[in-house]
Protein backbone atom coordinates (compact mmCIF):
# COMPACT_ATOMS: atom_id res chain seq x y z
CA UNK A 1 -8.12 10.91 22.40
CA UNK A 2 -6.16 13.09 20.09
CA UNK A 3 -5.81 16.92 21.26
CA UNK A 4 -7.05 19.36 18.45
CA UNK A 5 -4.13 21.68 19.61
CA UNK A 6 -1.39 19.26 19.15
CA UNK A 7 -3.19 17.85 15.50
CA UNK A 8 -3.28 21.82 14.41
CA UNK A 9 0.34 21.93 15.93
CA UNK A 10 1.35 19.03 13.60
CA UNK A 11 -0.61 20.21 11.06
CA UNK A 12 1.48 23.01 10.85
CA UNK A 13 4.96 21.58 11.52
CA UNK A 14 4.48 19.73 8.15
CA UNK A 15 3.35 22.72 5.87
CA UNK A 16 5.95 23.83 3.87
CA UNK A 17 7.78 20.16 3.57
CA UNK A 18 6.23 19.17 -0.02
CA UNK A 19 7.20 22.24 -1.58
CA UNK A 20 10.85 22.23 -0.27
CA UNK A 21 10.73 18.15 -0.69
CA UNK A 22 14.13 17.11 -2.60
CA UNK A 23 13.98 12.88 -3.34
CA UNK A 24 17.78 11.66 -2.07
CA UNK A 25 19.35 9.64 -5.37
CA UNK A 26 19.35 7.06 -3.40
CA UNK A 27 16.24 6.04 -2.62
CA UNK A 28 14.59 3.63 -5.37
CA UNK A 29 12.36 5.91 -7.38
CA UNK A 30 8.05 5.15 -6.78
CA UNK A 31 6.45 1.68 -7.82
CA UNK A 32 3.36 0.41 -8.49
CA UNK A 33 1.59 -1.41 -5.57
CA UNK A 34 -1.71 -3.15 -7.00
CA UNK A 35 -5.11 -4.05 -4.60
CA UNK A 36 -7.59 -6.40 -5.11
CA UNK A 37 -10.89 -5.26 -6.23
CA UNK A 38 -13.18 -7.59 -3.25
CA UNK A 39 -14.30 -10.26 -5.61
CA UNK A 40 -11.30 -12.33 -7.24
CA UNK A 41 -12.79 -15.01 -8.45
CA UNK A 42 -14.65 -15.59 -12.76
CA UNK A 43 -11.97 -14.15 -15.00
CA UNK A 44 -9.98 -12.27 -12.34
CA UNK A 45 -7.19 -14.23 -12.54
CA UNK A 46 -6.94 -13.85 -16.32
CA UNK A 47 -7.21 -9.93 -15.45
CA UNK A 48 -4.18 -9.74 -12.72
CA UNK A 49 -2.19 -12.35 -15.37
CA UNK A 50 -2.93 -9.23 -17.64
CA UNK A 51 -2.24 -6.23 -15.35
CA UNK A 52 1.15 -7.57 -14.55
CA UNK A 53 2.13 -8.23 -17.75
CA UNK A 54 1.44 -4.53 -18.77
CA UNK A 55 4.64 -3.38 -16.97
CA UNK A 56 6.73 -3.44 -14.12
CA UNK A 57 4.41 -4.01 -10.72
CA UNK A 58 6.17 -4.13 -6.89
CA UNK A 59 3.37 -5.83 -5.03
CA UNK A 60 -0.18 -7.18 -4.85
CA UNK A 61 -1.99 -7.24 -2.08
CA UNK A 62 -5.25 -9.34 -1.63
CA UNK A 63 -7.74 -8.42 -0.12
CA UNK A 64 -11.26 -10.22 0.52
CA UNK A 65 -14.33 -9.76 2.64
CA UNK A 66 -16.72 -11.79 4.62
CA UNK A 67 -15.50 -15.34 3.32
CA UNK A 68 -14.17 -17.73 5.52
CA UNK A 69 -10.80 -18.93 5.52
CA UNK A 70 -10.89 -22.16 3.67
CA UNK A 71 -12.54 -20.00 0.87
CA UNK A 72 -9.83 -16.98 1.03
CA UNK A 73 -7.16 -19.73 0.49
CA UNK A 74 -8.91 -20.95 -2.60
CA UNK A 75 -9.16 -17.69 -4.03
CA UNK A 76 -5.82 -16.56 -3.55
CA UNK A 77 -3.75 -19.85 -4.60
CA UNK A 78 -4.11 -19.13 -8.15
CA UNK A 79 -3.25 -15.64 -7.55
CA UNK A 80 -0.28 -16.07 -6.15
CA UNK A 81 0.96 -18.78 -8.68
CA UNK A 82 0.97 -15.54 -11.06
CA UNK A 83 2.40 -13.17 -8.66
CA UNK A 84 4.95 -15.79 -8.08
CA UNK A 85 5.77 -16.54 -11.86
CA UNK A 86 6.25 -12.68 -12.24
CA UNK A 87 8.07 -12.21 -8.98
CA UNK A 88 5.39 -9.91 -7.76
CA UNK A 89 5.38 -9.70 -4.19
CA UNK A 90 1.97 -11.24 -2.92
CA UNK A 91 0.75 -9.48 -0.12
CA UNK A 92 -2.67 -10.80 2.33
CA UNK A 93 -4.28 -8.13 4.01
CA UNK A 94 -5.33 -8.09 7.64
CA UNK A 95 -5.12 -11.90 8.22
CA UNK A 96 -2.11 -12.83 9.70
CA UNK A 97 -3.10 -16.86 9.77
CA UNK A 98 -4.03 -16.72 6.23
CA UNK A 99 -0.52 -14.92 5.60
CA UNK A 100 0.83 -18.16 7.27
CA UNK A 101 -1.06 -20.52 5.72
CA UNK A 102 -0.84 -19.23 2.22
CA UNK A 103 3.56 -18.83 3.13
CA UNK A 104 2.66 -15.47 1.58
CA UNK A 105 5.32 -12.59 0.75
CA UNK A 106 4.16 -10.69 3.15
CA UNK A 107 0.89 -9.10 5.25
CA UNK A 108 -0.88 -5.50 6.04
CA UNK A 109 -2.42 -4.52 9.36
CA UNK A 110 -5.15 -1.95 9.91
CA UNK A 111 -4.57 -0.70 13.11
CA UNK A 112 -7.05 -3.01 14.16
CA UNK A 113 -5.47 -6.21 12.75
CA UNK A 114 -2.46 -6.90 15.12
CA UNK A 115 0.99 -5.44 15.85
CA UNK A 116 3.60 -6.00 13.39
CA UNK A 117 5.89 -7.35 16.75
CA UNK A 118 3.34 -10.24 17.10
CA UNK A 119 2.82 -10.72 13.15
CA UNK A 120 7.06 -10.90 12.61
CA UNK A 121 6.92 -13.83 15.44
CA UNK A 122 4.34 -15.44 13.64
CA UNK A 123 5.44 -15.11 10.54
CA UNK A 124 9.10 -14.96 11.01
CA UNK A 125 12.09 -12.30 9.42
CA UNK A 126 11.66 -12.42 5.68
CA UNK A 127 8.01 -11.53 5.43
CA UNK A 128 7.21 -8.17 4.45
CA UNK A 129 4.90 -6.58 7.06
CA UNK A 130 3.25 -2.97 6.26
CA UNK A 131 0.77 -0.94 8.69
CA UNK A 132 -1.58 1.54 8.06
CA UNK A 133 -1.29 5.19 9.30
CA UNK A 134 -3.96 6.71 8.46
CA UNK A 135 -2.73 10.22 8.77
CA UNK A 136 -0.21 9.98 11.97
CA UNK A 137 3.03 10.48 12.12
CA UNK A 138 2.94 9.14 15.40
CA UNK A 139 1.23 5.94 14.26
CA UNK A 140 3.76 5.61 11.50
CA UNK A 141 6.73 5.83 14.17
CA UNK A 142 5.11 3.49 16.39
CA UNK A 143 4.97 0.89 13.56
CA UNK A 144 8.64 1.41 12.10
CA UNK A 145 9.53 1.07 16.04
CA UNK A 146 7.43 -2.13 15.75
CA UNK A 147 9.50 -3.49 12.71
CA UNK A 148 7.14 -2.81 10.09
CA UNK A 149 8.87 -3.28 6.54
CA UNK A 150 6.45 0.03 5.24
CA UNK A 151 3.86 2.17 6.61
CA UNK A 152 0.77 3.44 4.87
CA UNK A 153 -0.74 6.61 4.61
CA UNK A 154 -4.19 7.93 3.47
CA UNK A 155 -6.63 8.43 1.93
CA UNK A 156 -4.87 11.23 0.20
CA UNK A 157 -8.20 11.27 -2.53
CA UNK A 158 -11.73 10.63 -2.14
CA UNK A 159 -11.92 6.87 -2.37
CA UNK A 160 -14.96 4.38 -3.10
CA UNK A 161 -12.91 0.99 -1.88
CA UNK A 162 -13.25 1.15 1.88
CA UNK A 163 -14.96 3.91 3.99
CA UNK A 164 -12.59 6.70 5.61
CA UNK A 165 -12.14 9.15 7.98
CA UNK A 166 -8.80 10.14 7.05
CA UNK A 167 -7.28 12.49 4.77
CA UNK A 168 -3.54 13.39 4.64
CA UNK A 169 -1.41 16.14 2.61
CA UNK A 170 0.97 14.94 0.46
CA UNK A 171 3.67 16.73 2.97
CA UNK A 172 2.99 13.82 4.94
CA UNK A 173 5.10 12.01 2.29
CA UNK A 174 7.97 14.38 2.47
CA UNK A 175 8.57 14.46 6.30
CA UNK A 176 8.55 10.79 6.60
CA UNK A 177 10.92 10.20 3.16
CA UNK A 178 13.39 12.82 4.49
CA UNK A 179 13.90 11.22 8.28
CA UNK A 180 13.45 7.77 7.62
CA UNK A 181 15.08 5.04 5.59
CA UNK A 182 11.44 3.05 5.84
CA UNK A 183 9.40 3.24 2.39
CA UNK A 184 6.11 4.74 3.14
CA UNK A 185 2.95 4.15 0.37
CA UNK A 186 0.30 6.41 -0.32
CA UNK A 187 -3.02 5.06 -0.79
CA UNK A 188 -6.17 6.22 -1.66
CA UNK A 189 -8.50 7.46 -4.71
CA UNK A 190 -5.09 7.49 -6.58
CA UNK A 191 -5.31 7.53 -10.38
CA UNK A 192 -2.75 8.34 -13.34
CA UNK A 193 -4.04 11.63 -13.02
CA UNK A 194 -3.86 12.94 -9.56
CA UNK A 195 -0.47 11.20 -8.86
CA UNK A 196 1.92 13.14 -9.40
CA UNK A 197 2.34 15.42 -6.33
CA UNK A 198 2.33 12.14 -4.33
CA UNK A 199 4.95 11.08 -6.28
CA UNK A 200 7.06 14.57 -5.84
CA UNK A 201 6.05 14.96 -2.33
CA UNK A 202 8.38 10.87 -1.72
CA UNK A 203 5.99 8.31 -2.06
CA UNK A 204 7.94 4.97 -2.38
CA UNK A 205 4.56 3.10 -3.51
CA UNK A 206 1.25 4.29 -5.13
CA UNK A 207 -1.27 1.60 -3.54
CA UNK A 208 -4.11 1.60 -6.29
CA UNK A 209 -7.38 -0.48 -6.77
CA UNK A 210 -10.37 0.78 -8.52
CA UNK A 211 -8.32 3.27 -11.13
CA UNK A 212 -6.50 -0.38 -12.17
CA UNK A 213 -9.98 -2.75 -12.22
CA UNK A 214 -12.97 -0.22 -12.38
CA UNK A 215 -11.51 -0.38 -16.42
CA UNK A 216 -8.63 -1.38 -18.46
CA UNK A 217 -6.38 -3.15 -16.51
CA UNK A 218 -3.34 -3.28 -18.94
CA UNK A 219 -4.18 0.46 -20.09
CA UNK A 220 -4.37 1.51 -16.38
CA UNK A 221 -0.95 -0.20 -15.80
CA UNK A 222 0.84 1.34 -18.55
CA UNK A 223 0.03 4.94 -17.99
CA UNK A 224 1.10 4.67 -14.17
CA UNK A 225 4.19 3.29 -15.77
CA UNK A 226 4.46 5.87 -18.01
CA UNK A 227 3.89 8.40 -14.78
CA UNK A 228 6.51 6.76 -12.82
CA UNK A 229 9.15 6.59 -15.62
CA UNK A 230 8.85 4.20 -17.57
């Protein structure tokens, strides 16, 4: 069980780190990272086809509930085809076996989903493999120790996609950018307009969902693009 006194401790070891937060030259400035709304199939397709085509997108991550296997693989094979034609990285969450049956780009763990040492023997060196980190530092180094490829943090904003109990400063960001080479992605609530101190405070990836498919997909695209320099 976490000690209050060492979470205030850490609390305060980070304050200050956004505001004096300068983004080394050479680290690849902040992408977009798309998620899945939970139901992909109808005109979805037709709608991630459109999102990707409204300007420059790192990854997509998919990411179903509460259907079996055989039906997650159905779903996602004509996602992928357009992830793949766009060279879009095509992420599965939690599922490590669907990961590997799909010969996807790559996989995210929940802490609850695995360890990134098992999921690399599994799915061997080239697959991108990101963890969520909630709000830890500690959990972060633990999965760069692990050989993550990224770690997550959030929810930095109130977010209706997933329940959560977590909610990070944007310092966060900073600490981790500064000391390690390992992108990080902040997740969470994040729309056009709230971005930008996650992307001064380091982020390497904006993880977004509902701001992208509660509307205009293409128009959603664009102005993060415009946010992130395009």
């Amino acid at each position: 069980m976490n000690d209050p006194e060492t979470d205030l401790d850490a609390d305060n070891a980070l304050e200050g780190f956004a505001d004096q937060f300068v983004r080394d030259d050479r680290r690849p400035p902040c992408q977009l990272y798309l998620i899945s709304p939970l139901e992909v199939g109808g005109t979805f397709p037709d709608r991630l086809a459109r999102a990707l085509d409204a300007g420059p997108v790192a990854a997509f991550q998919f990411r179903v509930k509460d259907v079996d296997q055989h039906q997650a693989a159905r779903l996602a094979e004509p996602l992928q085809r357009i992830c793949a034609e766009r060279e879009v990285a095509f992420i599965v969450n939690d599922s490590v076996s669907l990961a590997k049956r799909l010969g996807a780009d790559g996989v995210h763990l929940g802490q609850d989903d695995g360890d990134a040492r098992e999921a690399r023997s599994i799915l061997g060196p080239t697959v991108q493999i990101g963890v969520t980190c909630h709000d830890s530092r500690h959990l972060a180094m633990e999965a760069g120790e692990a050989g993550a490829d990224y770690v997550a943090f959030g929810a930095f904003y109130p977010t209706t996609t997933k329940e959560t109990r977590h909610k990070p400063e944007p310092a966060i960001l900073s600490w981790w950018t500064a000391l390690f080479e390992l992108p990080c992605v902040a997740i969470g609530g994040i729309t056009p307009a709230n971005a930008k101190p996650l992307i001064d405070a380091g982020a390497d990836f904006l993880a977004v969902s509902n701001a992208v498919w509660g509307g205009d997909e293409a128009a959603a695209v664009k102005a993060f693009h415009a946010l992130l320099g395009g």
